[in-house]
Protein backbone atom coordinates (compact mmCIF):
# COMPACT_ATOMS: atom_id res chain seq x y z
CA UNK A 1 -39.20 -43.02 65.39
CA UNK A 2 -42.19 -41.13 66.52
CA UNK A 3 -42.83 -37.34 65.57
CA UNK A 4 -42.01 -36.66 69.31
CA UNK A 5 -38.85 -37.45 69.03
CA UNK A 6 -38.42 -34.51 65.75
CA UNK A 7 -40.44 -32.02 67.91
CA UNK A 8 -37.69 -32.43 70.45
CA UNK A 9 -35.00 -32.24 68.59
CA UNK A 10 -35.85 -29.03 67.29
CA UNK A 11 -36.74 -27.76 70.12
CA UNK A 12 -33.46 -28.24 71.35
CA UNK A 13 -31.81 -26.25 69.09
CA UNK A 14 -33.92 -23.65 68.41
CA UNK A 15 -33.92 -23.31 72.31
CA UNK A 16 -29.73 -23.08 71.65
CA UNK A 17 -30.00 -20.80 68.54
CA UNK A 18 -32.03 -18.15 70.16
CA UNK A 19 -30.15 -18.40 73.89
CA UNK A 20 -26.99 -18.36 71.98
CA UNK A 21 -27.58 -15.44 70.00
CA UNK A 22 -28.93 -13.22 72.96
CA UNK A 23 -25.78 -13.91 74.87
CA UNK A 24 -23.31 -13.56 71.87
CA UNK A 25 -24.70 -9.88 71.35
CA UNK A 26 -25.16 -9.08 74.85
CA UNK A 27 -20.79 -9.91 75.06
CA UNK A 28 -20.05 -8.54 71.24
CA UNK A 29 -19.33 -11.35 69.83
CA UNK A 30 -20.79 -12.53 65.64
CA UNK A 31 -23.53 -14.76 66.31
CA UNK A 32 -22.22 -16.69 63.65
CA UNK A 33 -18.98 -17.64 65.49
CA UNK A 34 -21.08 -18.46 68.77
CA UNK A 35 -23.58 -20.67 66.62
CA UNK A 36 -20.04 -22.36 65.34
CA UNK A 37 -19.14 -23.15 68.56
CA UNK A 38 -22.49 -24.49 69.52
CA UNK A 39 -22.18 -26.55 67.25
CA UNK A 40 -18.73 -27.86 67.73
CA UNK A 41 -19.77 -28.66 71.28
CA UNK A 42 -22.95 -30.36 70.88
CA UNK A 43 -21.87 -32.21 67.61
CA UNK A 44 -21.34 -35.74 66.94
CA UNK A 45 -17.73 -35.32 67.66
CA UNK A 46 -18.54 -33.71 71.19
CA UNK A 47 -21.53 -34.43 73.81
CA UNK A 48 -23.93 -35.09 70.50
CA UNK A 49 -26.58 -33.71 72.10
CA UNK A 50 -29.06 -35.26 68.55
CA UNK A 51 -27.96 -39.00 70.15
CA UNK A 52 -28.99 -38.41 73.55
CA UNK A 53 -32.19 -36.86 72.61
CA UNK A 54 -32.12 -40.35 70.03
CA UNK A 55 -31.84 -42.90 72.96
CA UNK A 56 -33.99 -40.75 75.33
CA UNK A 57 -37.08 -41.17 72.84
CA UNK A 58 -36.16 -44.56 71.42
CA UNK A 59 -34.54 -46.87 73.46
CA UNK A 60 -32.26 -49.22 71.95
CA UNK A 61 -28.90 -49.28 69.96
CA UNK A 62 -29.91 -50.00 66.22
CA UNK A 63 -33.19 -48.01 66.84
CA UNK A 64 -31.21 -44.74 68.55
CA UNK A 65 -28.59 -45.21 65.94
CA UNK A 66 -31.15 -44.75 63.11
CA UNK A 67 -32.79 -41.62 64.81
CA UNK A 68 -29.31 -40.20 65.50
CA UNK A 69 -28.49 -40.65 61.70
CA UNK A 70 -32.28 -39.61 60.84
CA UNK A 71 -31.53 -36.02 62.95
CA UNK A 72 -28.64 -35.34 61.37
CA UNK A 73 -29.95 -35.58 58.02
CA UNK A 74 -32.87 -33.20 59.50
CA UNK A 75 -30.40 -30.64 60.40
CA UNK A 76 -28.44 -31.23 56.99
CA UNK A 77 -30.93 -30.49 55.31
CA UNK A 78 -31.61 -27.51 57.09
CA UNK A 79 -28.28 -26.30 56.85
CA UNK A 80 -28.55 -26.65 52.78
CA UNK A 81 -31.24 -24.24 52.68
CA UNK A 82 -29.08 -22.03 54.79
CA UNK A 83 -26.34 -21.99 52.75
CA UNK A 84 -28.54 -21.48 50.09
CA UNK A 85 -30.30 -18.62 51.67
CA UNK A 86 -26.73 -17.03 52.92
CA UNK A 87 -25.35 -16.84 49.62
CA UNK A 88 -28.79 -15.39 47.73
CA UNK A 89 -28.95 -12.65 50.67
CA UNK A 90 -24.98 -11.91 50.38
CA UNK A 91 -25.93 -11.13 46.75
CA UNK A 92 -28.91 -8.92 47.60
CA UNK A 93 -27.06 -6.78 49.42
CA UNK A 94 -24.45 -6.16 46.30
CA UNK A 95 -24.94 -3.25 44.52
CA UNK A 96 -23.26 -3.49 41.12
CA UNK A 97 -22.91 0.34 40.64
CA UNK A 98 -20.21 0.59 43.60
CA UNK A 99 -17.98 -1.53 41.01
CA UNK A 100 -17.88 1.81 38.54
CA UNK A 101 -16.41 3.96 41.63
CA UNK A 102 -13.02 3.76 42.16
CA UNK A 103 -11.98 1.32 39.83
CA UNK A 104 -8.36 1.61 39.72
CA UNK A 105 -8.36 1.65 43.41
CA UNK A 106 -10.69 -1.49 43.57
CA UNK A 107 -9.08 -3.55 40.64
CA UNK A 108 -5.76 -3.20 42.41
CA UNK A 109 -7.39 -4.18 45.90
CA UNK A 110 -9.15 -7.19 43.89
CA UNK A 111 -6.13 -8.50 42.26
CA UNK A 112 -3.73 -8.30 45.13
CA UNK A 113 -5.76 -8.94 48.10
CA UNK A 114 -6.62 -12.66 45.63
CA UNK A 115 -2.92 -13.15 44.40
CA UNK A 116 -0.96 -12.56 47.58
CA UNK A 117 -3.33 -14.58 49.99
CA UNK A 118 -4.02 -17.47 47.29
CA UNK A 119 -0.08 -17.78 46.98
CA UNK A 120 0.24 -17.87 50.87
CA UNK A 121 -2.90 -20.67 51.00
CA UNK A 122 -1.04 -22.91 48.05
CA UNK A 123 2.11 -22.47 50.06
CA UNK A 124 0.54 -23.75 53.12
CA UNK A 125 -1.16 -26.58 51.62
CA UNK A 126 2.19 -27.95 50.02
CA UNK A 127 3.98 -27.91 53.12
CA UNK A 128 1.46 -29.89 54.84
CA UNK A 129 -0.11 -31.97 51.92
CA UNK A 130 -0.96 -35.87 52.97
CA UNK A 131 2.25 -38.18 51.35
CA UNK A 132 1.56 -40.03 48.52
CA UNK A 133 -1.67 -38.27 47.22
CA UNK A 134 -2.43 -35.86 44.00
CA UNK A 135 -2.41 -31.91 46.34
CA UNK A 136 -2.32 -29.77 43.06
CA UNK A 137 -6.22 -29.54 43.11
CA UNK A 138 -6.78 -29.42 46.67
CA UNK A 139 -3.81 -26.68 47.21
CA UNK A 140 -5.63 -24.52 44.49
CA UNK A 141 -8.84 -24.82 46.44
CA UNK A 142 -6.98 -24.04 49.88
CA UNK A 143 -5.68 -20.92 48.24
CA UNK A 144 -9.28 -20.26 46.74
CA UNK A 145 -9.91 -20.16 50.81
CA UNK A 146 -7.72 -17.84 51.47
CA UNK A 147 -8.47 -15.29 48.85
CA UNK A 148 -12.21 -15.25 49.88
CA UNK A 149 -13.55 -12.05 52.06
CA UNK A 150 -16.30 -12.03 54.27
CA UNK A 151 -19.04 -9.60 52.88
CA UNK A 152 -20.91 -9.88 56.12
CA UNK A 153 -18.37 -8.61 58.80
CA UNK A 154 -16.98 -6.04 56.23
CA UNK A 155 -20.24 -4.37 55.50
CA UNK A 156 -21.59 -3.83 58.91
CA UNK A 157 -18.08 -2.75 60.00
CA UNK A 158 -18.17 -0.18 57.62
CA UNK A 159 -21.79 0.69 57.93
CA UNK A 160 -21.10 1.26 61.80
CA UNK A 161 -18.42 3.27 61.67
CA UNK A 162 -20.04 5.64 59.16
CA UNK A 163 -17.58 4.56 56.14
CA UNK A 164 -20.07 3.61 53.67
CA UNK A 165 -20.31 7.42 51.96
CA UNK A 166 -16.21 7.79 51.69
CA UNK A 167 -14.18 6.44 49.08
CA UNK A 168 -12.34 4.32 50.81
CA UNK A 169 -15.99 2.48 52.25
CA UNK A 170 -16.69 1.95 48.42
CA UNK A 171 -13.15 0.78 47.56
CA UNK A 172 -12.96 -1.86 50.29
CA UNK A 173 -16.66 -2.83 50.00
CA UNK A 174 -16.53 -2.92 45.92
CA UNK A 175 -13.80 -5.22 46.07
CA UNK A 176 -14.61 -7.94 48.77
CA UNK A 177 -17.14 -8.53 46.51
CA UNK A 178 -15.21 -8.90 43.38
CA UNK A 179 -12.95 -10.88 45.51
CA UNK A 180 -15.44 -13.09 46.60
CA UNK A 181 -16.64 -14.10 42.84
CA UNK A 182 -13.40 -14.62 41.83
CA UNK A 183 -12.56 -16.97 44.67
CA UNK A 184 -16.34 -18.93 44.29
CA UNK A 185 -15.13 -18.94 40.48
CA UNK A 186 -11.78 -20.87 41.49
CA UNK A 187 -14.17 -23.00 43.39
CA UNK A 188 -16.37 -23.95 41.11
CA UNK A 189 -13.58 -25.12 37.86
CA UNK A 190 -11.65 -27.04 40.75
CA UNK A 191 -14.37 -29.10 41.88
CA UNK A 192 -14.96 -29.81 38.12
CA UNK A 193 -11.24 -30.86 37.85
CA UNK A 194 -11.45 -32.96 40.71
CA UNK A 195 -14.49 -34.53 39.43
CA UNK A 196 -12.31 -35.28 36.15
CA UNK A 197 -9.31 -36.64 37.67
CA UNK A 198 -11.69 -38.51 39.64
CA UNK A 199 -13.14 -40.33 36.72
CA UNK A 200 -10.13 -41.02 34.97
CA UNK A 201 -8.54 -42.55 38.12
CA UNK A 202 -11.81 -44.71 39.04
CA UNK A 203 -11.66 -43.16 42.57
CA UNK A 204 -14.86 -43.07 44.53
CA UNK A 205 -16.24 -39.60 45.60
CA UNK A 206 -19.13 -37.94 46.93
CA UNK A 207 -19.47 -36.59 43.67
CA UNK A 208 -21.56 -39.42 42.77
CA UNK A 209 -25.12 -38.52 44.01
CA UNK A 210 -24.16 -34.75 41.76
CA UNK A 211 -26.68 -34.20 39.11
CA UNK A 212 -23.91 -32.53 36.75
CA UNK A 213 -24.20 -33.76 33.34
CA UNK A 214 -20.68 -33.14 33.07
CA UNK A 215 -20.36 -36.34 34.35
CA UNK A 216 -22.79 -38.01 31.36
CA UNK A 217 -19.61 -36.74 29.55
CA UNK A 218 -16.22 -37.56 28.14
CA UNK A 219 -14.84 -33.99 29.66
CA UNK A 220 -11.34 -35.66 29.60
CA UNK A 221 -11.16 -35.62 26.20
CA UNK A 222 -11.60 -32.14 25.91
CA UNK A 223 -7.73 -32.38 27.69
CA UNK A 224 -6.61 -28.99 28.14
CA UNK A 225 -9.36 -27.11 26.81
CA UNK A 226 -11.41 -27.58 29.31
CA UNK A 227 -10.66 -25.28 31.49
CA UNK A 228 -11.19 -22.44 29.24
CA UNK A 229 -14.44 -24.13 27.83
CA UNK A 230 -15.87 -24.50 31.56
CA UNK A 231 -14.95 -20.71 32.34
CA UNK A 232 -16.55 -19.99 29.27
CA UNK A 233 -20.06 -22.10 30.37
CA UNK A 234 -19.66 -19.82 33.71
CA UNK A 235 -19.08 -16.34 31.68
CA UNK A 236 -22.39 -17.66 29.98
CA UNK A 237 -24.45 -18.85 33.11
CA UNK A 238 -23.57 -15.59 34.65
CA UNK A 239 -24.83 -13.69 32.01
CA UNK A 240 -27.99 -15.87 31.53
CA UNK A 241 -28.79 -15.22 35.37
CA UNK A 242 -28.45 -11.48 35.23
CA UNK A 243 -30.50 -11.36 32.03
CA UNK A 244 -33.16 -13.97 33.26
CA UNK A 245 -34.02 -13.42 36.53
CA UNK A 246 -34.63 -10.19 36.49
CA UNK A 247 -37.45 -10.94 33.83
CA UNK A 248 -38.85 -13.60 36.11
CA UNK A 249 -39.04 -11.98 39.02
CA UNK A 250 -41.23 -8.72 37.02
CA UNK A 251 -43.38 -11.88 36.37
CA UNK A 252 -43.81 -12.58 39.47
CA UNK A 253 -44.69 -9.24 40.29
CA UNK A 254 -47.02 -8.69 37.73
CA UNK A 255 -48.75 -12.31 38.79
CA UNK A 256 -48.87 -12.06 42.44
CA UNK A 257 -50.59 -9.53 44.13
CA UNK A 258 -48.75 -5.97 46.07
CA UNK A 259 -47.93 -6.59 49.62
CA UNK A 260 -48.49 -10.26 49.22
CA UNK A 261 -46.74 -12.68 51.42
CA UNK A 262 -46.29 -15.51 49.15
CA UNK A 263 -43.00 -13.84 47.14
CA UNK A 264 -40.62 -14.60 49.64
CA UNK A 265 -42.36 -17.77 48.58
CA UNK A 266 -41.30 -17.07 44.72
CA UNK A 267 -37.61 -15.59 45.64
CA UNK A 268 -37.11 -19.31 46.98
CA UNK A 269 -38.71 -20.70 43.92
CA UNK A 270 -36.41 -18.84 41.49
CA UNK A 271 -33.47 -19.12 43.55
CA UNK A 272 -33.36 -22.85 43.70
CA UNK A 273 -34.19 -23.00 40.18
CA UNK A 274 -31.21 -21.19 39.01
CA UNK A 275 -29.07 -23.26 41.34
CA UNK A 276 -30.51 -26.05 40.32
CA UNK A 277 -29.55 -25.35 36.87
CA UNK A 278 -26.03 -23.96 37.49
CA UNK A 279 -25.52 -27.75 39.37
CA UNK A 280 -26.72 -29.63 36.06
CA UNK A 281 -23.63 -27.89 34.32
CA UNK A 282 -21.37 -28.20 37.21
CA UNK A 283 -21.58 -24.81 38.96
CA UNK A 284 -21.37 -24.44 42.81
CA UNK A 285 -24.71 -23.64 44.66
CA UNK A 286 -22.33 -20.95 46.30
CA UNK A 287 -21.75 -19.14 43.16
CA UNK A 288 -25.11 -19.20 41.18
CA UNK A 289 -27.34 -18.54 44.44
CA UNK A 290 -24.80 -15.27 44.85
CA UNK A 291 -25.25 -14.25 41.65
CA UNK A 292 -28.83 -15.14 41.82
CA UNK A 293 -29.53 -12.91 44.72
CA UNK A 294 -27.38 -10.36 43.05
CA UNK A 295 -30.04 -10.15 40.00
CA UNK A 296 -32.98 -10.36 41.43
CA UNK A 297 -31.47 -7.02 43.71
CA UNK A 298 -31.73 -5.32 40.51
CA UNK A 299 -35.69 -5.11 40.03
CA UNK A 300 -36.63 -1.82 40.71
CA UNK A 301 -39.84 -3.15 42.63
CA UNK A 302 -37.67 -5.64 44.90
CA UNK A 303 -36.72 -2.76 47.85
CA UNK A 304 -40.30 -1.33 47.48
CA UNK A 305 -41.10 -0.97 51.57
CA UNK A 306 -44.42 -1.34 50.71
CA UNK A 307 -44.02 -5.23 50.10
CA UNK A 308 -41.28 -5.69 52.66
CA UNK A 309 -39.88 -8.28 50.74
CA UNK A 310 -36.10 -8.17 51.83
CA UNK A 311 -37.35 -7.64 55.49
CA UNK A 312 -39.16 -10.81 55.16
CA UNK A 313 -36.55 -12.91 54.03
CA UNK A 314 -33.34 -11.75 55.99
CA UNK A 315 -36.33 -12.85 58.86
CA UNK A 316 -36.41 -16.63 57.11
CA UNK A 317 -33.21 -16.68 56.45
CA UNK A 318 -31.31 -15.07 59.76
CA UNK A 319 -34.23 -15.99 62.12
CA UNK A 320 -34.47 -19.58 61.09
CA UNK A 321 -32.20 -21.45 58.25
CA UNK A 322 -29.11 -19.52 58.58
CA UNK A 323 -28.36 -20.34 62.08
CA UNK A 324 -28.46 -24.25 61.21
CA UNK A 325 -25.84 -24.11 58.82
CA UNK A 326 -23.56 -22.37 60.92
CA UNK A 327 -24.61 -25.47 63.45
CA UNK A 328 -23.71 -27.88 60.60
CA UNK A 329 -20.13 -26.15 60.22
CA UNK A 330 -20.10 -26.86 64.11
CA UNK A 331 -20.66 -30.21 63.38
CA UNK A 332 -18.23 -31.32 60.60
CA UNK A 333 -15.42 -30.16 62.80
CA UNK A 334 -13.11 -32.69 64.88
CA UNK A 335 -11.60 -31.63 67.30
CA UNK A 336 -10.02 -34.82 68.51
CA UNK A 337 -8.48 -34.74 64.90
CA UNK A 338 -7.15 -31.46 65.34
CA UNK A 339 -5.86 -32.06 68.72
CA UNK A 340 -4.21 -35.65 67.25
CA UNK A 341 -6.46 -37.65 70.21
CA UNK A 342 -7.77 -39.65 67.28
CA UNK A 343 -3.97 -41.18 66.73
CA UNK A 344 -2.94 -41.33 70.05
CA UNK A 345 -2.05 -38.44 69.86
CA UNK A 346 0.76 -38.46 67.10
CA UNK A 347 -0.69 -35.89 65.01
CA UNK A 348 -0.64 -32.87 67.60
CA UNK A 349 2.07 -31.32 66.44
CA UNK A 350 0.83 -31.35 63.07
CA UNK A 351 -2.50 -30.42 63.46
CA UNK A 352 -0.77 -27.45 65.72
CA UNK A 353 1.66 -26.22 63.02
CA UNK A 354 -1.39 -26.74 60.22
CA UNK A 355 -3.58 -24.30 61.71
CA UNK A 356 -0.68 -21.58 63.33
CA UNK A 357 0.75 -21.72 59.41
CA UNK A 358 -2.82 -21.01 58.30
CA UNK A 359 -3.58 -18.59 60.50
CA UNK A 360 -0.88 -16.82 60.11
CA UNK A 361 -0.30 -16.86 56.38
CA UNK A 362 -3.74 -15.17 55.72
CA UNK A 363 -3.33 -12.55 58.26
CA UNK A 364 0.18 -11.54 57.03
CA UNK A 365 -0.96 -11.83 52.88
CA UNK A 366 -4.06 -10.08 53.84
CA UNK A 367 -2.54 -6.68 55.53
CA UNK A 368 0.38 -6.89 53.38
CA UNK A 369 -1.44 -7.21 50.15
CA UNK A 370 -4.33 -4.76 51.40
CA UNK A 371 -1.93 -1.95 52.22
CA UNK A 372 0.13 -2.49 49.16
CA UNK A 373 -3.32 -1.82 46.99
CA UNK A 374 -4.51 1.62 48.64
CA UNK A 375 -0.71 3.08 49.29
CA UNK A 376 -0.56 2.43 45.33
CA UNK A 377 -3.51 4.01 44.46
CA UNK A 378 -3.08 6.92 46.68
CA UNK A 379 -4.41 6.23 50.31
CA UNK A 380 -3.10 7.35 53.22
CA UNK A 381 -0.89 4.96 54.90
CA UNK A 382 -3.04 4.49 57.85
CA UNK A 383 -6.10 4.03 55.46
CA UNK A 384 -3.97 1.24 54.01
CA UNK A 385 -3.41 -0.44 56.75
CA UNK A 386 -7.27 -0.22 58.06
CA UNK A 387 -8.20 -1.87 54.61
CA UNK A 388 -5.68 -4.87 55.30
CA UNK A 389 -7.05 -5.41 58.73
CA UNK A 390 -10.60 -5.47 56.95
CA UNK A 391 -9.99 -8.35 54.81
CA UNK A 392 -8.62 -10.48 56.99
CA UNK A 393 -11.88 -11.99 58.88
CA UNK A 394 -13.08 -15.39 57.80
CA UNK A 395 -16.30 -16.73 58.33
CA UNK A 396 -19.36 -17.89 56.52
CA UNK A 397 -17.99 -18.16 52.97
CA UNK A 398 -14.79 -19.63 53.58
CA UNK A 399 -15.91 -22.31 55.82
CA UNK A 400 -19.61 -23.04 53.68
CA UNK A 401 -16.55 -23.38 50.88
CA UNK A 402 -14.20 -25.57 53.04
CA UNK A 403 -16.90 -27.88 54.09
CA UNK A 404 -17.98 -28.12 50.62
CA UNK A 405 -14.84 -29.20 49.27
CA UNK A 406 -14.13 -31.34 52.36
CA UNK A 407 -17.76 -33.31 51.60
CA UNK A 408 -16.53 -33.41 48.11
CA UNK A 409 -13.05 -35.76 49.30
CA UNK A 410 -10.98 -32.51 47.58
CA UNK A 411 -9.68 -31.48 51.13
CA UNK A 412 -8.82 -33.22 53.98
CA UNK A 413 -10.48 -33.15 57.50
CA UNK A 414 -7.36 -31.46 59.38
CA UNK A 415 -7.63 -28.78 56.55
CA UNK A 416 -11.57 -27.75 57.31
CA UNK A 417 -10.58 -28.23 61.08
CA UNK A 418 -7.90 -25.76 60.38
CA UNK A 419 -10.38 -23.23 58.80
CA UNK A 420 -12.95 -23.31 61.67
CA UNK A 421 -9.64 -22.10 63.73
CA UNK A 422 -8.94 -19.56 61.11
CA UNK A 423 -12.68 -18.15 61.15
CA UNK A 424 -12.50 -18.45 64.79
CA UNK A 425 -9.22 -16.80 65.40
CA UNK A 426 -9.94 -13.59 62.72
CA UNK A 427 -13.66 -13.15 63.12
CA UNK A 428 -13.53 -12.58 66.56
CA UNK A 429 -10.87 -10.34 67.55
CA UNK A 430 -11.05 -8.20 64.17
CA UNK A 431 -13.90 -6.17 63.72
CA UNK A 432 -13.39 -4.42 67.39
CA UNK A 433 -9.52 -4.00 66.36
CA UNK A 434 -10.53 -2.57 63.00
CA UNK A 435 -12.42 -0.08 65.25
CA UNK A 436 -9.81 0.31 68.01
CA UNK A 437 -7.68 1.18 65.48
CA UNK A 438 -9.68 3.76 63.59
CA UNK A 439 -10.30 5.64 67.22
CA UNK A 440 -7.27 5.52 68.70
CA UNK A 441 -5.00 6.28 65.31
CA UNK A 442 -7.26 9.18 64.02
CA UNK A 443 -7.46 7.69 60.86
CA UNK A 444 -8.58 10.37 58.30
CA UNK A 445 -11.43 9.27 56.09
CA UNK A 446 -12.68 11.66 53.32
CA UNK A 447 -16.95 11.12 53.72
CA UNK A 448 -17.92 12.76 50.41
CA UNK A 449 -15.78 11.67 46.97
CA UNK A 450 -14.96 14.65 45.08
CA UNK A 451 -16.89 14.48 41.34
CA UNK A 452 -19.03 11.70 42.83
CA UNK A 453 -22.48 11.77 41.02
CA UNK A 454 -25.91 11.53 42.16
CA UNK A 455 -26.36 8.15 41.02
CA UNK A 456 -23.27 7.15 43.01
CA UNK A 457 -24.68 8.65 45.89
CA UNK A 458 -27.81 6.70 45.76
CA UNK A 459 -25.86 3.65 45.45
CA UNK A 460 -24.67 3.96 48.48
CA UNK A 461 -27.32 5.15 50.34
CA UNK A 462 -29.23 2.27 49.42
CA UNK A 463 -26.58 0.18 50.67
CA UNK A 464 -26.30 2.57 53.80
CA UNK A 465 -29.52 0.90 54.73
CA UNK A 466 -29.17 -2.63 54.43
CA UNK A 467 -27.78 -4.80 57.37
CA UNK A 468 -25.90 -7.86 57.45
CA UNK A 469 -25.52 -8.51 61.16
CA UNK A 470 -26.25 -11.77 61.99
């Protein structure tokens, strides 16, 4: 396979990624969802645009079936550093202090808006688990799905519509994010489990190629203490990356010159170094490049203007990376499996009923448990209702989970297919019926928090000017 053939490739889809984009925001629609959709329609399991470009440039079966294969690990590849990227930039944009406003208000949204919709996703999975296979695992992870939020649709909703100085902008916003880490958390001791039952049982699994060393291990005979012990390694990684990174990163600033372009160069360095270390004790990318991203946010010198760090990399990452993971997602769904073509079309019904019972049990636990939190702690009852409506969009977390986990043999391929629908159906409409909504029912927002400090006010003025449109 000549270079040619790579240069044409990517082409291609940068040629997609940027039309694509343009178009999306010219009809208000998330980029993200329009990438999606690219990708579902130009994937392997569509018009697989990578294969035609293969037997254009090198004629042949076996030789165009290598290059196809060779693309697609490419784009993979790609789509890694993406998802790394996504996840390190969702965390820069957290700003710890919110958590200290509000926090009856946003422990009651956190705990209900994860109970209620993780009880509706285990629900769902029973009812349509495969026959004759272990589902307590994969149901857990399936609710883990459904208690995730999406930190970028909520934030620029709120940013837009002026929210992010009012309480109820710091409740909502304060606990997506503590959502978020609980449901990456959930992730995380799941996939260990999995990898556990997986050893015991002498079942194959992707997890083979994982550099964990819990798998050097006898974790089994830890039996039931494991759980706790693994939470605890996570309680302790967390810590370590809030501690360390920090330190590293006023190295880097001390080492590298002001205004320099190479530390977008070192925020990739120390990013992949914690998550390579959080996957060598069995810790999700997902989680320790958030929680990466979230420490190295806490430099004073990171936000400096002067360097235009953050600028730089929300360029890489948005302009570049990001977009080819959201391709990726395009590509790992199946529509002919959704659809039931791939059985003759015996499984339509099913893969119908799947994704209207998904769909519909995370809208209804979302409002419901999203208005139960604010009427409790005080909110008005259209307020309530607002903050239900906010959670229910699901897009780059949930599915960069779902595919994980689907990789990983923990979920099956009608259940990711079922997600892309979900992210599909609730990104979408949401956001502009969040804001219909807000106009039409005069919903009363209170802009400045009575006994709210200065420091809370700079809190969220810095995050006032961040943006995670993508």
């Amino acid at each position: 396979m000549s270079q040619l053939t790579y240069l044409i490739a990517f082409l291609a889809l940068i040629a997609l990624i940027a039309v694509v984009q343009v178009v999306a925001r010219r009809i208000h629609v998330p980029s993200v969802v329009a990438l999606m959709v690219t990708g579902i329609v130009i994937g392997p399991n569509c018009f697989d645009l990578l294969h035609l470009i293969a037997e254009w440039t090198t004629p042949g079966i076996v030789a165009s079936g290598d290059t196809t294969a060779a693309l697609y690990h490419v784009v993979e590849a790609l789509g890694f550093l993406g998802l790394v990227f996504l996840m390190a930039l969702a965390g820069v944009e957290t700003n710890l202090r919110l958590l200290a406003n509000e926090r009856k208000a946003v422990a009651t949204l956190s705990v209900l808006t994860y109970l209620l919709p993780s009880l509706a996703g285990f629900f769902v999975y029973w009812l349509f688990a495969p026959e004759g296979s272990a589902w307590i695992i994969p149901a857990v992870v399936y609710a883990s799905l459904f208690a995730s939020h999406d930190v970028g649709i909520v934030f620029p909703v709120l940013r837009e519509l002026g929210l992010m100085r009012s309480r109820f902008g710091v409740t909502v916003l304060s606990a997506t994010i503590v959502t978020d880490i609980l449901s990456l958390v959930t992730l995380a001791v799941c996939i260990q489990l999995h990898a556990m039952e997986a050893t015991a049982t002498g079942g194959g699994m992707a997890l083979v190629q994982s550099i964990s060393l819990l798998e050097h291990i006898d974790t089994a005979a830890l039996g039931a203490w494991f759980t706790p012990a693994f939470l605890g390694v996570i309680v302790l990684f967390l810590a370590a990356v809030m501690f360390v990174v920090p330190l590293l990163w006023r190295v880097v600033e001390w080492v590298v010159p002001q205004t320099h372009e190479t530390k977008p160069t070192f925020f990739v360095l120390v990013v992949l170094l914690m998550v390579l270390f959080g996957e060598m004790i069995g810790i999700n990318l997902i989680v320790s490049a958030f929680v990466t991203g979230i420490a190295v946010a806490r430099t004073p010198g990171f936000r400096d203007p002067k360097d235009g760090v953050h600028d730089k990399l929300e360029a890489i990452g948005f302009g570049l990376v990001i977009p080819f993971l959201f391709l990726c997602f395009g590509f790992e769904a199946d529509l002919k499996t959704f659809f039931g073509m791939a059985n003759g079309g015996t499984e339509v019904v099913r893969g119908w009923l799947l994704a209207g019972a998904t769909v519909v049990g995370l809208i209804v636990s979302k409002v419901l448990s999203g208005w139960l939190a604010l009427r409790s702690t005080g909110f008005d009852g259209r307020q309530a209702f607002c903050a239900g409506l906010m959670t229910v969009p699901q897009l780059s977390a949930t599915v960069a989970a779902a595919l994980i986990a689907t990789n990983l043999g923990i979920l099956g391929k009608e259940f990711f297919n079922a997600i892309v629908v979900l992210s599909l159906c609730t990104a979408i409409p949401f956001p502009p019926l969040v804001r219909l909504f807000i106009a039409k029912g005069h919903v009363p927002f209170v802009r400045r928090r009575k006994g709210a400090t200065p420091a809370d006010d700079k809190a969220v003025t810095e995050l006032d000017h961040l943006d995670l449109t993508v």
